[in-house]
PDB file of N, CA and C in Angstrom:
ATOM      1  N   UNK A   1      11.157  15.479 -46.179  1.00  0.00           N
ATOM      2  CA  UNK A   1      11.709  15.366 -47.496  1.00  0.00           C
ATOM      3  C   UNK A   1      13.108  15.965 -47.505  1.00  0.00           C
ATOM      4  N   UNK A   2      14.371  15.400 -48.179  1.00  0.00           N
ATOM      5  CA  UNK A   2      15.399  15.858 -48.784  1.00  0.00           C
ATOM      6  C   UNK A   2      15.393  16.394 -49.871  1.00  0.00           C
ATOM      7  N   UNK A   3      15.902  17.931 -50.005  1.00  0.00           N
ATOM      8  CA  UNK A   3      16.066  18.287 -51.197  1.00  0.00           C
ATOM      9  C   UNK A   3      17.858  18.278 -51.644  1.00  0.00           C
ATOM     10  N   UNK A   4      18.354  18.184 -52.282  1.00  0.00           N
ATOM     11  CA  UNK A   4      19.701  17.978 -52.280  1.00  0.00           C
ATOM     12  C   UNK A   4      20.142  19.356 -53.906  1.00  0.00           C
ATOM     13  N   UNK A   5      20.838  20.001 -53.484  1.00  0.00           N
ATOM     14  CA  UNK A   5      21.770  21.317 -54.546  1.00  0.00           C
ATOM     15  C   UNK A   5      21.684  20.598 -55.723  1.00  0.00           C
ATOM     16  N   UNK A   6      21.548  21.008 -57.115  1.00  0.00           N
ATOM     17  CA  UNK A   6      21.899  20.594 -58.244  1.00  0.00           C
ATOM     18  C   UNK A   6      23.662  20.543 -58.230  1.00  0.00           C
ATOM     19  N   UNK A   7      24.283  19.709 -58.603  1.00  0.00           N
ATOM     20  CA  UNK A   7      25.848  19.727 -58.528  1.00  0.00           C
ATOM     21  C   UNK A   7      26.442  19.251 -57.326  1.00  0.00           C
ATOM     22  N   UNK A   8      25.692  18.926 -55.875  1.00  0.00           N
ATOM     23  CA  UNK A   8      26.117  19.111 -54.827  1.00  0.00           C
ATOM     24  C   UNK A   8      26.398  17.513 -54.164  1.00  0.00           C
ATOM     25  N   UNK A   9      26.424  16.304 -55.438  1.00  0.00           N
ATOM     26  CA  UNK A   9      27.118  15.355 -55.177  1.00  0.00           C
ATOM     27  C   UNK A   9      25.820  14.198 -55.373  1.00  0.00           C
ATOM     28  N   UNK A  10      26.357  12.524 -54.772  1.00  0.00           N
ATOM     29  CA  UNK A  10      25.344  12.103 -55.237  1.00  0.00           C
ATOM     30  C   UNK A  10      25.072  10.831 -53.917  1.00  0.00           C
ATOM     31  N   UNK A  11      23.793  10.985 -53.595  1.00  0.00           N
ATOM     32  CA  UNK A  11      23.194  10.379 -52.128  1.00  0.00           C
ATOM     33  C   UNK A  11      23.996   8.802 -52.167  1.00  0.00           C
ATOM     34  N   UNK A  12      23.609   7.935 -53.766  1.00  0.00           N
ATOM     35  CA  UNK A  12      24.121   6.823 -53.147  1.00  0.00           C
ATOM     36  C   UNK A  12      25.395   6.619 -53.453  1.00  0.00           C
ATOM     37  N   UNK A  13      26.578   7.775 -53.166  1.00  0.00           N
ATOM     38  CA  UNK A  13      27.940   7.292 -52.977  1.00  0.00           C
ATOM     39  C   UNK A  13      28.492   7.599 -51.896  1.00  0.00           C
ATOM     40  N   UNK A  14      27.657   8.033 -50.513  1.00  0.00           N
ATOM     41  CA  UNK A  14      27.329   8.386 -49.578  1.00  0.00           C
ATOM     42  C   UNK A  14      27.499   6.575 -48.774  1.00  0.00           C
ATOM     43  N   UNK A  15      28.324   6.936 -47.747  1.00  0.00           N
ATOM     44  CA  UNK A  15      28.613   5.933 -46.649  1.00  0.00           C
ATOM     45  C   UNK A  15      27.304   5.209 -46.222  1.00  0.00           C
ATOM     46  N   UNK A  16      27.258   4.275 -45.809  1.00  0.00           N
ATOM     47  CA  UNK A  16      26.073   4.170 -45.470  1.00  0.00           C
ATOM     48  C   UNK A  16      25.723   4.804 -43.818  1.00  0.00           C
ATOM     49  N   UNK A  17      26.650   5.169 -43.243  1.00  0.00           N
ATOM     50  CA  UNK A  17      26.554   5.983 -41.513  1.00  0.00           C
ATOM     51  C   UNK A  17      26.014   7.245 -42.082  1.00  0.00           C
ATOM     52  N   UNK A  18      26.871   7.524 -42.950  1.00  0.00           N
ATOM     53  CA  UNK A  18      26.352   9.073 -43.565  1.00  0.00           C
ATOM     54  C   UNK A  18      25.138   9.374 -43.817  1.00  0.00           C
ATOM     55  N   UNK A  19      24.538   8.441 -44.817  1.00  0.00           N
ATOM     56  CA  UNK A  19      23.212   8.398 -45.255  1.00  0.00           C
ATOM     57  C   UNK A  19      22.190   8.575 -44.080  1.00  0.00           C
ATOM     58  N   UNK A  20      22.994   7.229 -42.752  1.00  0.00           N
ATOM     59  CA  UNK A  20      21.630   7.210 -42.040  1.00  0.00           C
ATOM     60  C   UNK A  20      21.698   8.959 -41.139  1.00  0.00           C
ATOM     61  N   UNK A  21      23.000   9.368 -40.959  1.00  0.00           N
ATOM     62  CA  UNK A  21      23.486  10.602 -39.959  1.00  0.00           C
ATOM     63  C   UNK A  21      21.991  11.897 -41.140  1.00  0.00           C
ATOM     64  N   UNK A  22      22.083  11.653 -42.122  1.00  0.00           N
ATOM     65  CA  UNK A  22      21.100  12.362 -43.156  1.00  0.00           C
ATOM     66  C   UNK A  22      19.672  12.392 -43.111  1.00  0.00           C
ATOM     67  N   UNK A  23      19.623  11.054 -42.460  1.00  0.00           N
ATOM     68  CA  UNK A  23      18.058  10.409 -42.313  1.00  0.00           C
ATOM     69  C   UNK A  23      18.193  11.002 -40.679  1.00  0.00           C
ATOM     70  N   UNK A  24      18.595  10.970 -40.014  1.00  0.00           N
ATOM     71  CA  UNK A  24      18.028  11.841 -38.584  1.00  0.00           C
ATOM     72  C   UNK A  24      18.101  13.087 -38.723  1.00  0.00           C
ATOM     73  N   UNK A  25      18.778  13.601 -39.696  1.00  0.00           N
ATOM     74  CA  UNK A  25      18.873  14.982 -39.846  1.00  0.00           C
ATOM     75  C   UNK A  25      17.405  15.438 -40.029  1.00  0.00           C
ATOM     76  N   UNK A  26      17.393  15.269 -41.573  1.00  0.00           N
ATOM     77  CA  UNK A  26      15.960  15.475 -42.277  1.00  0.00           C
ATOM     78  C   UNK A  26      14.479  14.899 -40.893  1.00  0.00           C
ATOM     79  N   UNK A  27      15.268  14.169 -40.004  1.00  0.00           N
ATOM     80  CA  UNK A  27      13.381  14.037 -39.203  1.00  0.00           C
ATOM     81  C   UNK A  27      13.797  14.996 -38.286  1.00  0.00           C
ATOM     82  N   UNK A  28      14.829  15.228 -37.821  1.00  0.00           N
ATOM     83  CA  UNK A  28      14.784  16.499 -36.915  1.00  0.00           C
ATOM     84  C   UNK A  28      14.075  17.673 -37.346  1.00  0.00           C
ATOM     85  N   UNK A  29      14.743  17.992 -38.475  1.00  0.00           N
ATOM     86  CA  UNK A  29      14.350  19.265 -39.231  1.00  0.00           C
ATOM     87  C   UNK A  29      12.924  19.383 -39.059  1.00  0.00           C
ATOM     88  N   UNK A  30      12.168  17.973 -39.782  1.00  0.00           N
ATOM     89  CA  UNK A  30      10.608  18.029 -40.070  1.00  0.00           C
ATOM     90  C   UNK A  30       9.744  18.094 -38.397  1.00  0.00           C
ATOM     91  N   UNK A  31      10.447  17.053 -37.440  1.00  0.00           N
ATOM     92  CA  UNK A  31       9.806  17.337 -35.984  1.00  0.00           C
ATOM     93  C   UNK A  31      10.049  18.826 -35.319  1.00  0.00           C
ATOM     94  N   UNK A  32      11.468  19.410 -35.556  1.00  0.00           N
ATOM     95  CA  UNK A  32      11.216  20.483 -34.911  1.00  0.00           C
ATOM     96  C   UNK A  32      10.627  21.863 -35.533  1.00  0.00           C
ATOM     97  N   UNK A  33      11.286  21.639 -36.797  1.00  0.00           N
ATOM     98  CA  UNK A  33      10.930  22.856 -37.607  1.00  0.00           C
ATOM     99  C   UNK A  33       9.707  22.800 -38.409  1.00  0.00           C
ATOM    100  N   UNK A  34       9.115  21.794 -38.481  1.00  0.00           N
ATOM    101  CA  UNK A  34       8.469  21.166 -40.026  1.00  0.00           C
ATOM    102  C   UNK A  34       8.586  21.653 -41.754  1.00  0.00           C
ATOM    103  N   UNK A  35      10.115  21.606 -41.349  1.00  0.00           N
ATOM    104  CA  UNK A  35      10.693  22.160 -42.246  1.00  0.00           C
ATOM    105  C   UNK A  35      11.645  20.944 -43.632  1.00  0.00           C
ATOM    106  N   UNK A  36      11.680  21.159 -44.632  1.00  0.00           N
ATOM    107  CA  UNK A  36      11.967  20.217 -45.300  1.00  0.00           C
ATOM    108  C   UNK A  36      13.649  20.250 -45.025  1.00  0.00           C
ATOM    109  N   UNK A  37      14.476  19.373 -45.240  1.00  0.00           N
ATOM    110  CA  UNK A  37      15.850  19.643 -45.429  1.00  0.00           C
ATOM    111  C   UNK A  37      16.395  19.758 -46.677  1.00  0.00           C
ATOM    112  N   UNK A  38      17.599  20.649 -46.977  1.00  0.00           N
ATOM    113  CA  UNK A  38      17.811  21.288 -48.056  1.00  0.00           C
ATOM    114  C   UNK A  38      19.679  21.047 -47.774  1.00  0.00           C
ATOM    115  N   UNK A  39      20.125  19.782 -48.334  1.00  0.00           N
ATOM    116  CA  UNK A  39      21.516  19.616 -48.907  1.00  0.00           C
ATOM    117  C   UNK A  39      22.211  20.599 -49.698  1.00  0.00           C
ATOM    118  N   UNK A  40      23.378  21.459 -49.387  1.00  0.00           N
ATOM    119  CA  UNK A  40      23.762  21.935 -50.298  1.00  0.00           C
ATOM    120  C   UNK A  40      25.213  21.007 -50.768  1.00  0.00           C
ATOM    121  N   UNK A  41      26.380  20.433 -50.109  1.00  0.00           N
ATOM    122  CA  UNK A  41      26.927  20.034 -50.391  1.00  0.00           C
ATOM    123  C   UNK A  41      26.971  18.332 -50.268  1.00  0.00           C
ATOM    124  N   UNK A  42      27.794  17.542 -50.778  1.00  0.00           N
ATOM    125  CA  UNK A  42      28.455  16.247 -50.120  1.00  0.00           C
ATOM    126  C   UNK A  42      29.687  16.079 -51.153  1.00  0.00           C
ATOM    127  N   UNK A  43      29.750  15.278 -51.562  1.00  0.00           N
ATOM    128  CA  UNK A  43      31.469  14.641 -52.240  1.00  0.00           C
ATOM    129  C   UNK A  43      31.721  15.968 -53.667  1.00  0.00           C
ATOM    130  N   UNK A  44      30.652  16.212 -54.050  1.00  0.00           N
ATOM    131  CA  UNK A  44      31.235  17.243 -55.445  1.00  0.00           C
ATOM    132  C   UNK A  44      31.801  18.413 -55.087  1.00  0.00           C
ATOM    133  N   UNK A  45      32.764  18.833 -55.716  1.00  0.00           N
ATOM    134  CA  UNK A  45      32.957  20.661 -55.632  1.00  0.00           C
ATOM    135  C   UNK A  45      34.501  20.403 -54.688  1.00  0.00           C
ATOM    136  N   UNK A  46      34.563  21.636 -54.651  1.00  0.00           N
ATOM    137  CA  UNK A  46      36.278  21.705 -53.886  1.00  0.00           C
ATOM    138  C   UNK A  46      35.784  21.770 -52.120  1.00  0.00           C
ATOM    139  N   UNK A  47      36.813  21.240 -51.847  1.00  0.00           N
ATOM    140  CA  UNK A  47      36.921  21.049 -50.394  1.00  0.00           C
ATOM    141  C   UNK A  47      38.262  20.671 -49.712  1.00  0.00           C
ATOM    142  N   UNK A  48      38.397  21.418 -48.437  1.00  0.00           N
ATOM    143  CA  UNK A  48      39.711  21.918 -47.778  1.00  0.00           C
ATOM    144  C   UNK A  48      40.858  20.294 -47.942  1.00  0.00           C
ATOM    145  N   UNK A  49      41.848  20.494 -47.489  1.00  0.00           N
ATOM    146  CA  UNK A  49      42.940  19.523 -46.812  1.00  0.00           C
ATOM    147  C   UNK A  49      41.948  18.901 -45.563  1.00  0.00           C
ATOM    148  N   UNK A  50      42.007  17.229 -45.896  1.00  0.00           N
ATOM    149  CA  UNK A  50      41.614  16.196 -44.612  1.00  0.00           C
ATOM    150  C   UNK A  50      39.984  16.337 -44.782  1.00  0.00           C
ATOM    151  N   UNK A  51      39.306  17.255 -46.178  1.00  0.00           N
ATOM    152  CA  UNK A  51      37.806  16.990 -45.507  1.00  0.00           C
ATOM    153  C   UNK A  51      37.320  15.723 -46.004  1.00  0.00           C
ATOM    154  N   UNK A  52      36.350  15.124 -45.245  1.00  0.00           N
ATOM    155  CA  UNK A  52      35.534  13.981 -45.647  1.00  0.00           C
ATOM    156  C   UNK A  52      34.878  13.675 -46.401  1.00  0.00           C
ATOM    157  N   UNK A  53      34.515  14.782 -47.399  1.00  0.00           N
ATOM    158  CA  UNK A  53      33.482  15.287 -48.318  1.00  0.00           C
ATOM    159  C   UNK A  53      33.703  14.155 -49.317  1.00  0.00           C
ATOM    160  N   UNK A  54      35.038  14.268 -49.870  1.00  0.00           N
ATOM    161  CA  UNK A  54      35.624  13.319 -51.134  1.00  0.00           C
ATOM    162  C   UNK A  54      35.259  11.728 -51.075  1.00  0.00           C
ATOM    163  N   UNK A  55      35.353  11.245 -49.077  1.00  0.00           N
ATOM    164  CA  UNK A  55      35.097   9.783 -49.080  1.00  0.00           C
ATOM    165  C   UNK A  55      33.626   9.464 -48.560  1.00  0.00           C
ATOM    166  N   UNK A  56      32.239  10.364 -48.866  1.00  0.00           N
ATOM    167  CA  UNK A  56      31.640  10.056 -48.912  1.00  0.00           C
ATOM    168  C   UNK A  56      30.863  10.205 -47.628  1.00  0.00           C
ATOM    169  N   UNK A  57      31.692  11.013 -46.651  1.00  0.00           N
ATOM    170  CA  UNK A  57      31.519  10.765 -45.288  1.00  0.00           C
ATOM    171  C   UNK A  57      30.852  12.215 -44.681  1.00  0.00           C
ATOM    172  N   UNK A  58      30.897  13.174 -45.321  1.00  0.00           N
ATOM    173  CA  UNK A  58      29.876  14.381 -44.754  1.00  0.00           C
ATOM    174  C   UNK A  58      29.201  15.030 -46.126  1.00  0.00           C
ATOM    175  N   UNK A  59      28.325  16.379 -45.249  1.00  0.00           N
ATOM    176  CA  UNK A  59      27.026  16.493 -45.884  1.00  0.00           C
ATOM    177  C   UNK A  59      27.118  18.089 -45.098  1.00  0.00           C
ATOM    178  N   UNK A  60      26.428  19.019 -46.325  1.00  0.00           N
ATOM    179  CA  UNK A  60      26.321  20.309 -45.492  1.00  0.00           C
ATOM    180  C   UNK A  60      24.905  20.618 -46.141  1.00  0.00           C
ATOM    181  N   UNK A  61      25.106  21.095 -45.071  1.00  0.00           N
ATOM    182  CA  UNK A  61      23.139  22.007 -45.012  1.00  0.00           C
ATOM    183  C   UNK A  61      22.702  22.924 -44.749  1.00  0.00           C
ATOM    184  N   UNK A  62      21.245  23.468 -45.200  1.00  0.00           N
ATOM    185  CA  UNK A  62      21.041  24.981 -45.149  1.00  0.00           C
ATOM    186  C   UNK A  62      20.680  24.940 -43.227  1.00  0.00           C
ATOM    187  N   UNK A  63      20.585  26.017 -43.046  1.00  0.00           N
ATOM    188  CA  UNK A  63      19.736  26.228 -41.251  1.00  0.00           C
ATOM    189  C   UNK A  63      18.141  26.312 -41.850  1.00  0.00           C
ATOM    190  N   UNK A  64      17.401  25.733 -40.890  1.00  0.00           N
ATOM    191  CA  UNK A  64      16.324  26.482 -40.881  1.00  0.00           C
ATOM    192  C   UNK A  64      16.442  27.426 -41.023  1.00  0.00           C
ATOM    193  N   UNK A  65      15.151  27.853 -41.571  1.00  0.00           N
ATOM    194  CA  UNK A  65      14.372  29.210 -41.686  1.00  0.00           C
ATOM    195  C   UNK A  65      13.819  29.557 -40.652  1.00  0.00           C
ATOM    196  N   UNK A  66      13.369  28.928 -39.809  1.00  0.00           N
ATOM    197  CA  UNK A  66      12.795  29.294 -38.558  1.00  0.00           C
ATOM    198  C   UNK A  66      14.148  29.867 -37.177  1.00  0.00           C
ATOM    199  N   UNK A  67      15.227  29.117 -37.815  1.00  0.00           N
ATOM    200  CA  UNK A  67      15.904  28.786 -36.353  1.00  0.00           C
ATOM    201  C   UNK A  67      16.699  30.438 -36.389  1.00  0.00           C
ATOM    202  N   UNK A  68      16.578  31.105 -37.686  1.00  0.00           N
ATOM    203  CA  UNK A  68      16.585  32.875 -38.011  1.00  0.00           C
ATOM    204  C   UNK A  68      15.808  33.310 -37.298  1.00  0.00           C
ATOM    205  N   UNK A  69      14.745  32.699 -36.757  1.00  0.00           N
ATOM    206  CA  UNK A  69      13.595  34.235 -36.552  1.00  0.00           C
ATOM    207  C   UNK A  69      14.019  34.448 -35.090  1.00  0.00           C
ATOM    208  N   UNK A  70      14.199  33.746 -34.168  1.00  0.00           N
ATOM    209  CA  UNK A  70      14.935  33.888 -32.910  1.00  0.00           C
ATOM    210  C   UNK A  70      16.316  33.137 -32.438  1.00  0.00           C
ATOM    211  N   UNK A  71      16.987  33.809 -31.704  1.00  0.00           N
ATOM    212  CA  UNK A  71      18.091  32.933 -30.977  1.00  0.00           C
ATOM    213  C   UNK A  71      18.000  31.997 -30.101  1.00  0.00           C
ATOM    214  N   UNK A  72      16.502  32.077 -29.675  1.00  0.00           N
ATOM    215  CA  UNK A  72      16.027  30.261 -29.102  1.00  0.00           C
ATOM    216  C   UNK A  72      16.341  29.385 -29.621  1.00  0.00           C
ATOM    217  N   UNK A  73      15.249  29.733 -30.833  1.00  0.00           N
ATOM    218  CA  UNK A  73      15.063  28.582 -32.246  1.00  0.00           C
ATOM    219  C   UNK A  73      16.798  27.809 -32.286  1.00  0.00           C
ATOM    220  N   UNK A  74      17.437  29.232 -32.803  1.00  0.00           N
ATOM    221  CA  UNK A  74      19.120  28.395 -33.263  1.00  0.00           C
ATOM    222  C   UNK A  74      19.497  27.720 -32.019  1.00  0.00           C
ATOM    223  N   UNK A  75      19.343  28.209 -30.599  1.00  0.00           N
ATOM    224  CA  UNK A  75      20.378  27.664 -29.975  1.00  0.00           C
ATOM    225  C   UNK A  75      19.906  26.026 -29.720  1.00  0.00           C
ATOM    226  N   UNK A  76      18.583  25.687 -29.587  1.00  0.00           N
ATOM    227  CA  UNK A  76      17.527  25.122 -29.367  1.00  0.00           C
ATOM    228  C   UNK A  76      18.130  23.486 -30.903  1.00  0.00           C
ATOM    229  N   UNK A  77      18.089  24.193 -31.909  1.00  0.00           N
ATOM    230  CA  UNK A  77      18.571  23.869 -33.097  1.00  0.00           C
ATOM    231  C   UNK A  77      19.934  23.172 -32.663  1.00  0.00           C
ATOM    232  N   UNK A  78      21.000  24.139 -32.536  1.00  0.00           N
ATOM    233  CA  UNK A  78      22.630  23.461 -32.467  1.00  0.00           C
ATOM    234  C   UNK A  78      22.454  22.416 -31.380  1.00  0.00           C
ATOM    235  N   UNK A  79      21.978  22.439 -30.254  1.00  0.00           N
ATOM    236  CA  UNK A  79      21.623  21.284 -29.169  1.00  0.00           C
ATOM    237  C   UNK A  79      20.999  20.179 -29.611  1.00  0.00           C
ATOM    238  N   UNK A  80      20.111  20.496 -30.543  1.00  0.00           N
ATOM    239  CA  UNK A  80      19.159  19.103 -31.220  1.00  0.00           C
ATOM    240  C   UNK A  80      20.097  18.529 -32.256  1.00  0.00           C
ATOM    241  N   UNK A  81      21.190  19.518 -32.707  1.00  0.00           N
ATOM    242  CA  UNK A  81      21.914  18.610 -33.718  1.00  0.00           C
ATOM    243  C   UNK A  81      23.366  17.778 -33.404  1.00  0.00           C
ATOM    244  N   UNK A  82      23.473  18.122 -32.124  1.00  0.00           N
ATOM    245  CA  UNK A  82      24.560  17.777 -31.579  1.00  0.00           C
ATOM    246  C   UNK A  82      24.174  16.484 -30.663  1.00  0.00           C
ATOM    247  N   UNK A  83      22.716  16.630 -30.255  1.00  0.00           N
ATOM    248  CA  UNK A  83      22.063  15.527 -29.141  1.00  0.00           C
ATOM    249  C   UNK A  83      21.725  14.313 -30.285  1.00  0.00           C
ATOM    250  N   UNK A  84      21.534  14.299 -30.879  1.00  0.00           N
ATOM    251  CA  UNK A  84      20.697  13.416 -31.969  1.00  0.00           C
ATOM    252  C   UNK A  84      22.236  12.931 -32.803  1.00  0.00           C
ATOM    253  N   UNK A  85      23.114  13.643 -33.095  1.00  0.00           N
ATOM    254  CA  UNK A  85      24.207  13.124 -33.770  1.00  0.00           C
ATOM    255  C   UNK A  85      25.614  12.978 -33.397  1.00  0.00           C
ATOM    256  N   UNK A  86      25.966  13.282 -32.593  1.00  0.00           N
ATOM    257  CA  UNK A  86      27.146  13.139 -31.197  1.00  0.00           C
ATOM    258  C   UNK A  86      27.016  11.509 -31.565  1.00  0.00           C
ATOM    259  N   UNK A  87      26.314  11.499 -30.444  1.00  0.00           N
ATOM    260  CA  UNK A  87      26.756   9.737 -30.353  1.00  0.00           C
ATOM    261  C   UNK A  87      25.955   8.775 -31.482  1.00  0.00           C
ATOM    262  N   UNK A  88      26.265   9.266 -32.562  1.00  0.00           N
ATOM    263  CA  UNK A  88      26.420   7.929 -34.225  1.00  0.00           C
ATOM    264  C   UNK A  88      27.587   8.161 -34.605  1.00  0.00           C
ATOM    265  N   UNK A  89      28.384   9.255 -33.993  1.00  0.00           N
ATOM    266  CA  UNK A  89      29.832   9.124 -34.458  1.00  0.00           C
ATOM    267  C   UNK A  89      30.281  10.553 -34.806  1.00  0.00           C
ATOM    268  N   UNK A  90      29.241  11.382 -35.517  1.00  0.00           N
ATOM    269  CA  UNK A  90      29.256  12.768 -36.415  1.00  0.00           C
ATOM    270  C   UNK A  90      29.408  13.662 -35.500  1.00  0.00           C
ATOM    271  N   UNK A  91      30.619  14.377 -36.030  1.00  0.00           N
ATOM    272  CA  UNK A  91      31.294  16.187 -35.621  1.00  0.00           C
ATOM    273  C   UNK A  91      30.355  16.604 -36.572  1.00  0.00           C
ATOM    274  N   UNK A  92      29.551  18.183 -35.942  1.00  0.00           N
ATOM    275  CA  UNK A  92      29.377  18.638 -36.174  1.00  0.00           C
ATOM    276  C   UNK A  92      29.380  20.365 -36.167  1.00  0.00           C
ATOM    277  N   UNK A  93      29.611  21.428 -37.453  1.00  0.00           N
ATOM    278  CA  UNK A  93      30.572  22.685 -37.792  1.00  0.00           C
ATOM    279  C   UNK A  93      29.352  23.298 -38.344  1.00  0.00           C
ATOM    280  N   UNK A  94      29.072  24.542 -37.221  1.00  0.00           N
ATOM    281  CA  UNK A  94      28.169  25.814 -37.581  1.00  0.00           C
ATOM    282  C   UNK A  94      28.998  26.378 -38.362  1.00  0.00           C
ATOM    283  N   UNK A  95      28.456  26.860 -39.615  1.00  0.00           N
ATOM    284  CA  UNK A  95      29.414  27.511 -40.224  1.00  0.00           C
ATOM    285  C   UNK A  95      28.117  29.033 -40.306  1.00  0.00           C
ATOM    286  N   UNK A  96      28.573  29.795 -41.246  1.00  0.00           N
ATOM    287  CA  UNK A  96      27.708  31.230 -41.180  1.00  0.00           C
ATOM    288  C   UNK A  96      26.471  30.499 -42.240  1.00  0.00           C
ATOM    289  N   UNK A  97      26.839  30.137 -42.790  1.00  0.00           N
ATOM    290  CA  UNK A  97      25.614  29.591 -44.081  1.00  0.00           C
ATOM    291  C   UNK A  97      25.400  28.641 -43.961  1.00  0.00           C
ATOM    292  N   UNK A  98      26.112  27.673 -43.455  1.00  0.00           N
ATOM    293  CA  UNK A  98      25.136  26.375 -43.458  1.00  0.00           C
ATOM    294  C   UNK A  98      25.795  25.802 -42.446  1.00  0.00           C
ATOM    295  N   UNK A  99      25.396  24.295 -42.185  1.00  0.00           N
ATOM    296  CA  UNK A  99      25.876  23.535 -41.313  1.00  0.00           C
ATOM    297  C   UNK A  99      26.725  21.891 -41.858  1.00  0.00           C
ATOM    298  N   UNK A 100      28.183  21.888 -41.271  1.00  0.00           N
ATOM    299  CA  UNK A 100      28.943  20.887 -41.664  1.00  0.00           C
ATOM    300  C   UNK A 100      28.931  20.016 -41.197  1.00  0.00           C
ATOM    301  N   UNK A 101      28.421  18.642 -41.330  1.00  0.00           N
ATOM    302  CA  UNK A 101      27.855  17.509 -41.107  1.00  0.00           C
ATOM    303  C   UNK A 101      29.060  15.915 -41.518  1.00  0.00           C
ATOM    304  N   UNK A 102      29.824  15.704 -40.677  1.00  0.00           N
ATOM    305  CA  UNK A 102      30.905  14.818 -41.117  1.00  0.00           C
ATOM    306  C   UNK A 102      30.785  13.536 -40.046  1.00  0.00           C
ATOM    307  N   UNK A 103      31.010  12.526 -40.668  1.00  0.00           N
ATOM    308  CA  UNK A 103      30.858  10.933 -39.926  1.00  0.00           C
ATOM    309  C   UNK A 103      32.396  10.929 -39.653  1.00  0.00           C
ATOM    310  N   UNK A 104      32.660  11.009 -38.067  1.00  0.00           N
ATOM    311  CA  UNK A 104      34.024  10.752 -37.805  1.00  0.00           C
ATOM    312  C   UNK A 104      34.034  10.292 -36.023  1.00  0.00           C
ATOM    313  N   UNK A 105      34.092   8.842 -36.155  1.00  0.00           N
ATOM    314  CA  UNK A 105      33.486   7.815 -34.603  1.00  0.00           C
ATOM    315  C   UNK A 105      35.353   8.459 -34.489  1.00  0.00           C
ATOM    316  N   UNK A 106      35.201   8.627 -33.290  1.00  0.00           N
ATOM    317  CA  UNK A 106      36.305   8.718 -32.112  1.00  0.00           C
ATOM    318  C   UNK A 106      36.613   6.985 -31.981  1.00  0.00           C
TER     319      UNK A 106
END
């Protein structure tokens, strides 16, 4: 399941790469973590010079809860999110609170 922030934008003005980069997200989450995914941002709210946020093209998210309890879990985590979304096109930015999720094919 997706849960998405109150304010934090709206799924169908979302790219359609984006959407699907969202839909592997959320089954990662549930296969590795069985954890639901929890959207905090996409196009609403302020965001830097050049971000993608505005055209629909990224998505930020909470970390697991699990991928806290050890430094396996996370590192285990950043590898699954980089293996699974690397090649659909999406950079992806550990940030301290969440994770920055942007559709940008080389």
């Amino acid at each position: 399941m997706i849960w998405i922030h109150a304010g934090a934008g709206n799924l169908q003005t979302l790219t359609h790469e984006t959407q699907e980069g969202m839909r592997v997200t959320e089954k990662m989450y549930k296969d590795l973590f069985k954890e639901d995914l929890f959207v905090t941002h996409m196009q609403a709210g302020i965001h830097g010079d050049g971000s993608f946020h505005p055209f629909g093209r990224a998505f930020d998210v909470r970390y697991p809860k699990a991928a806290f309890k050890s430094s396996t879990l996370l590192v285990e985590f950043k590898k699954e999110m980089r293996k699974k979304l690397k090649p659909l096109g999406f950079d992806i930015v550990f940030h301290d609170g969440h994770v920055h999720v942007e559709y940008d094919p080389k």
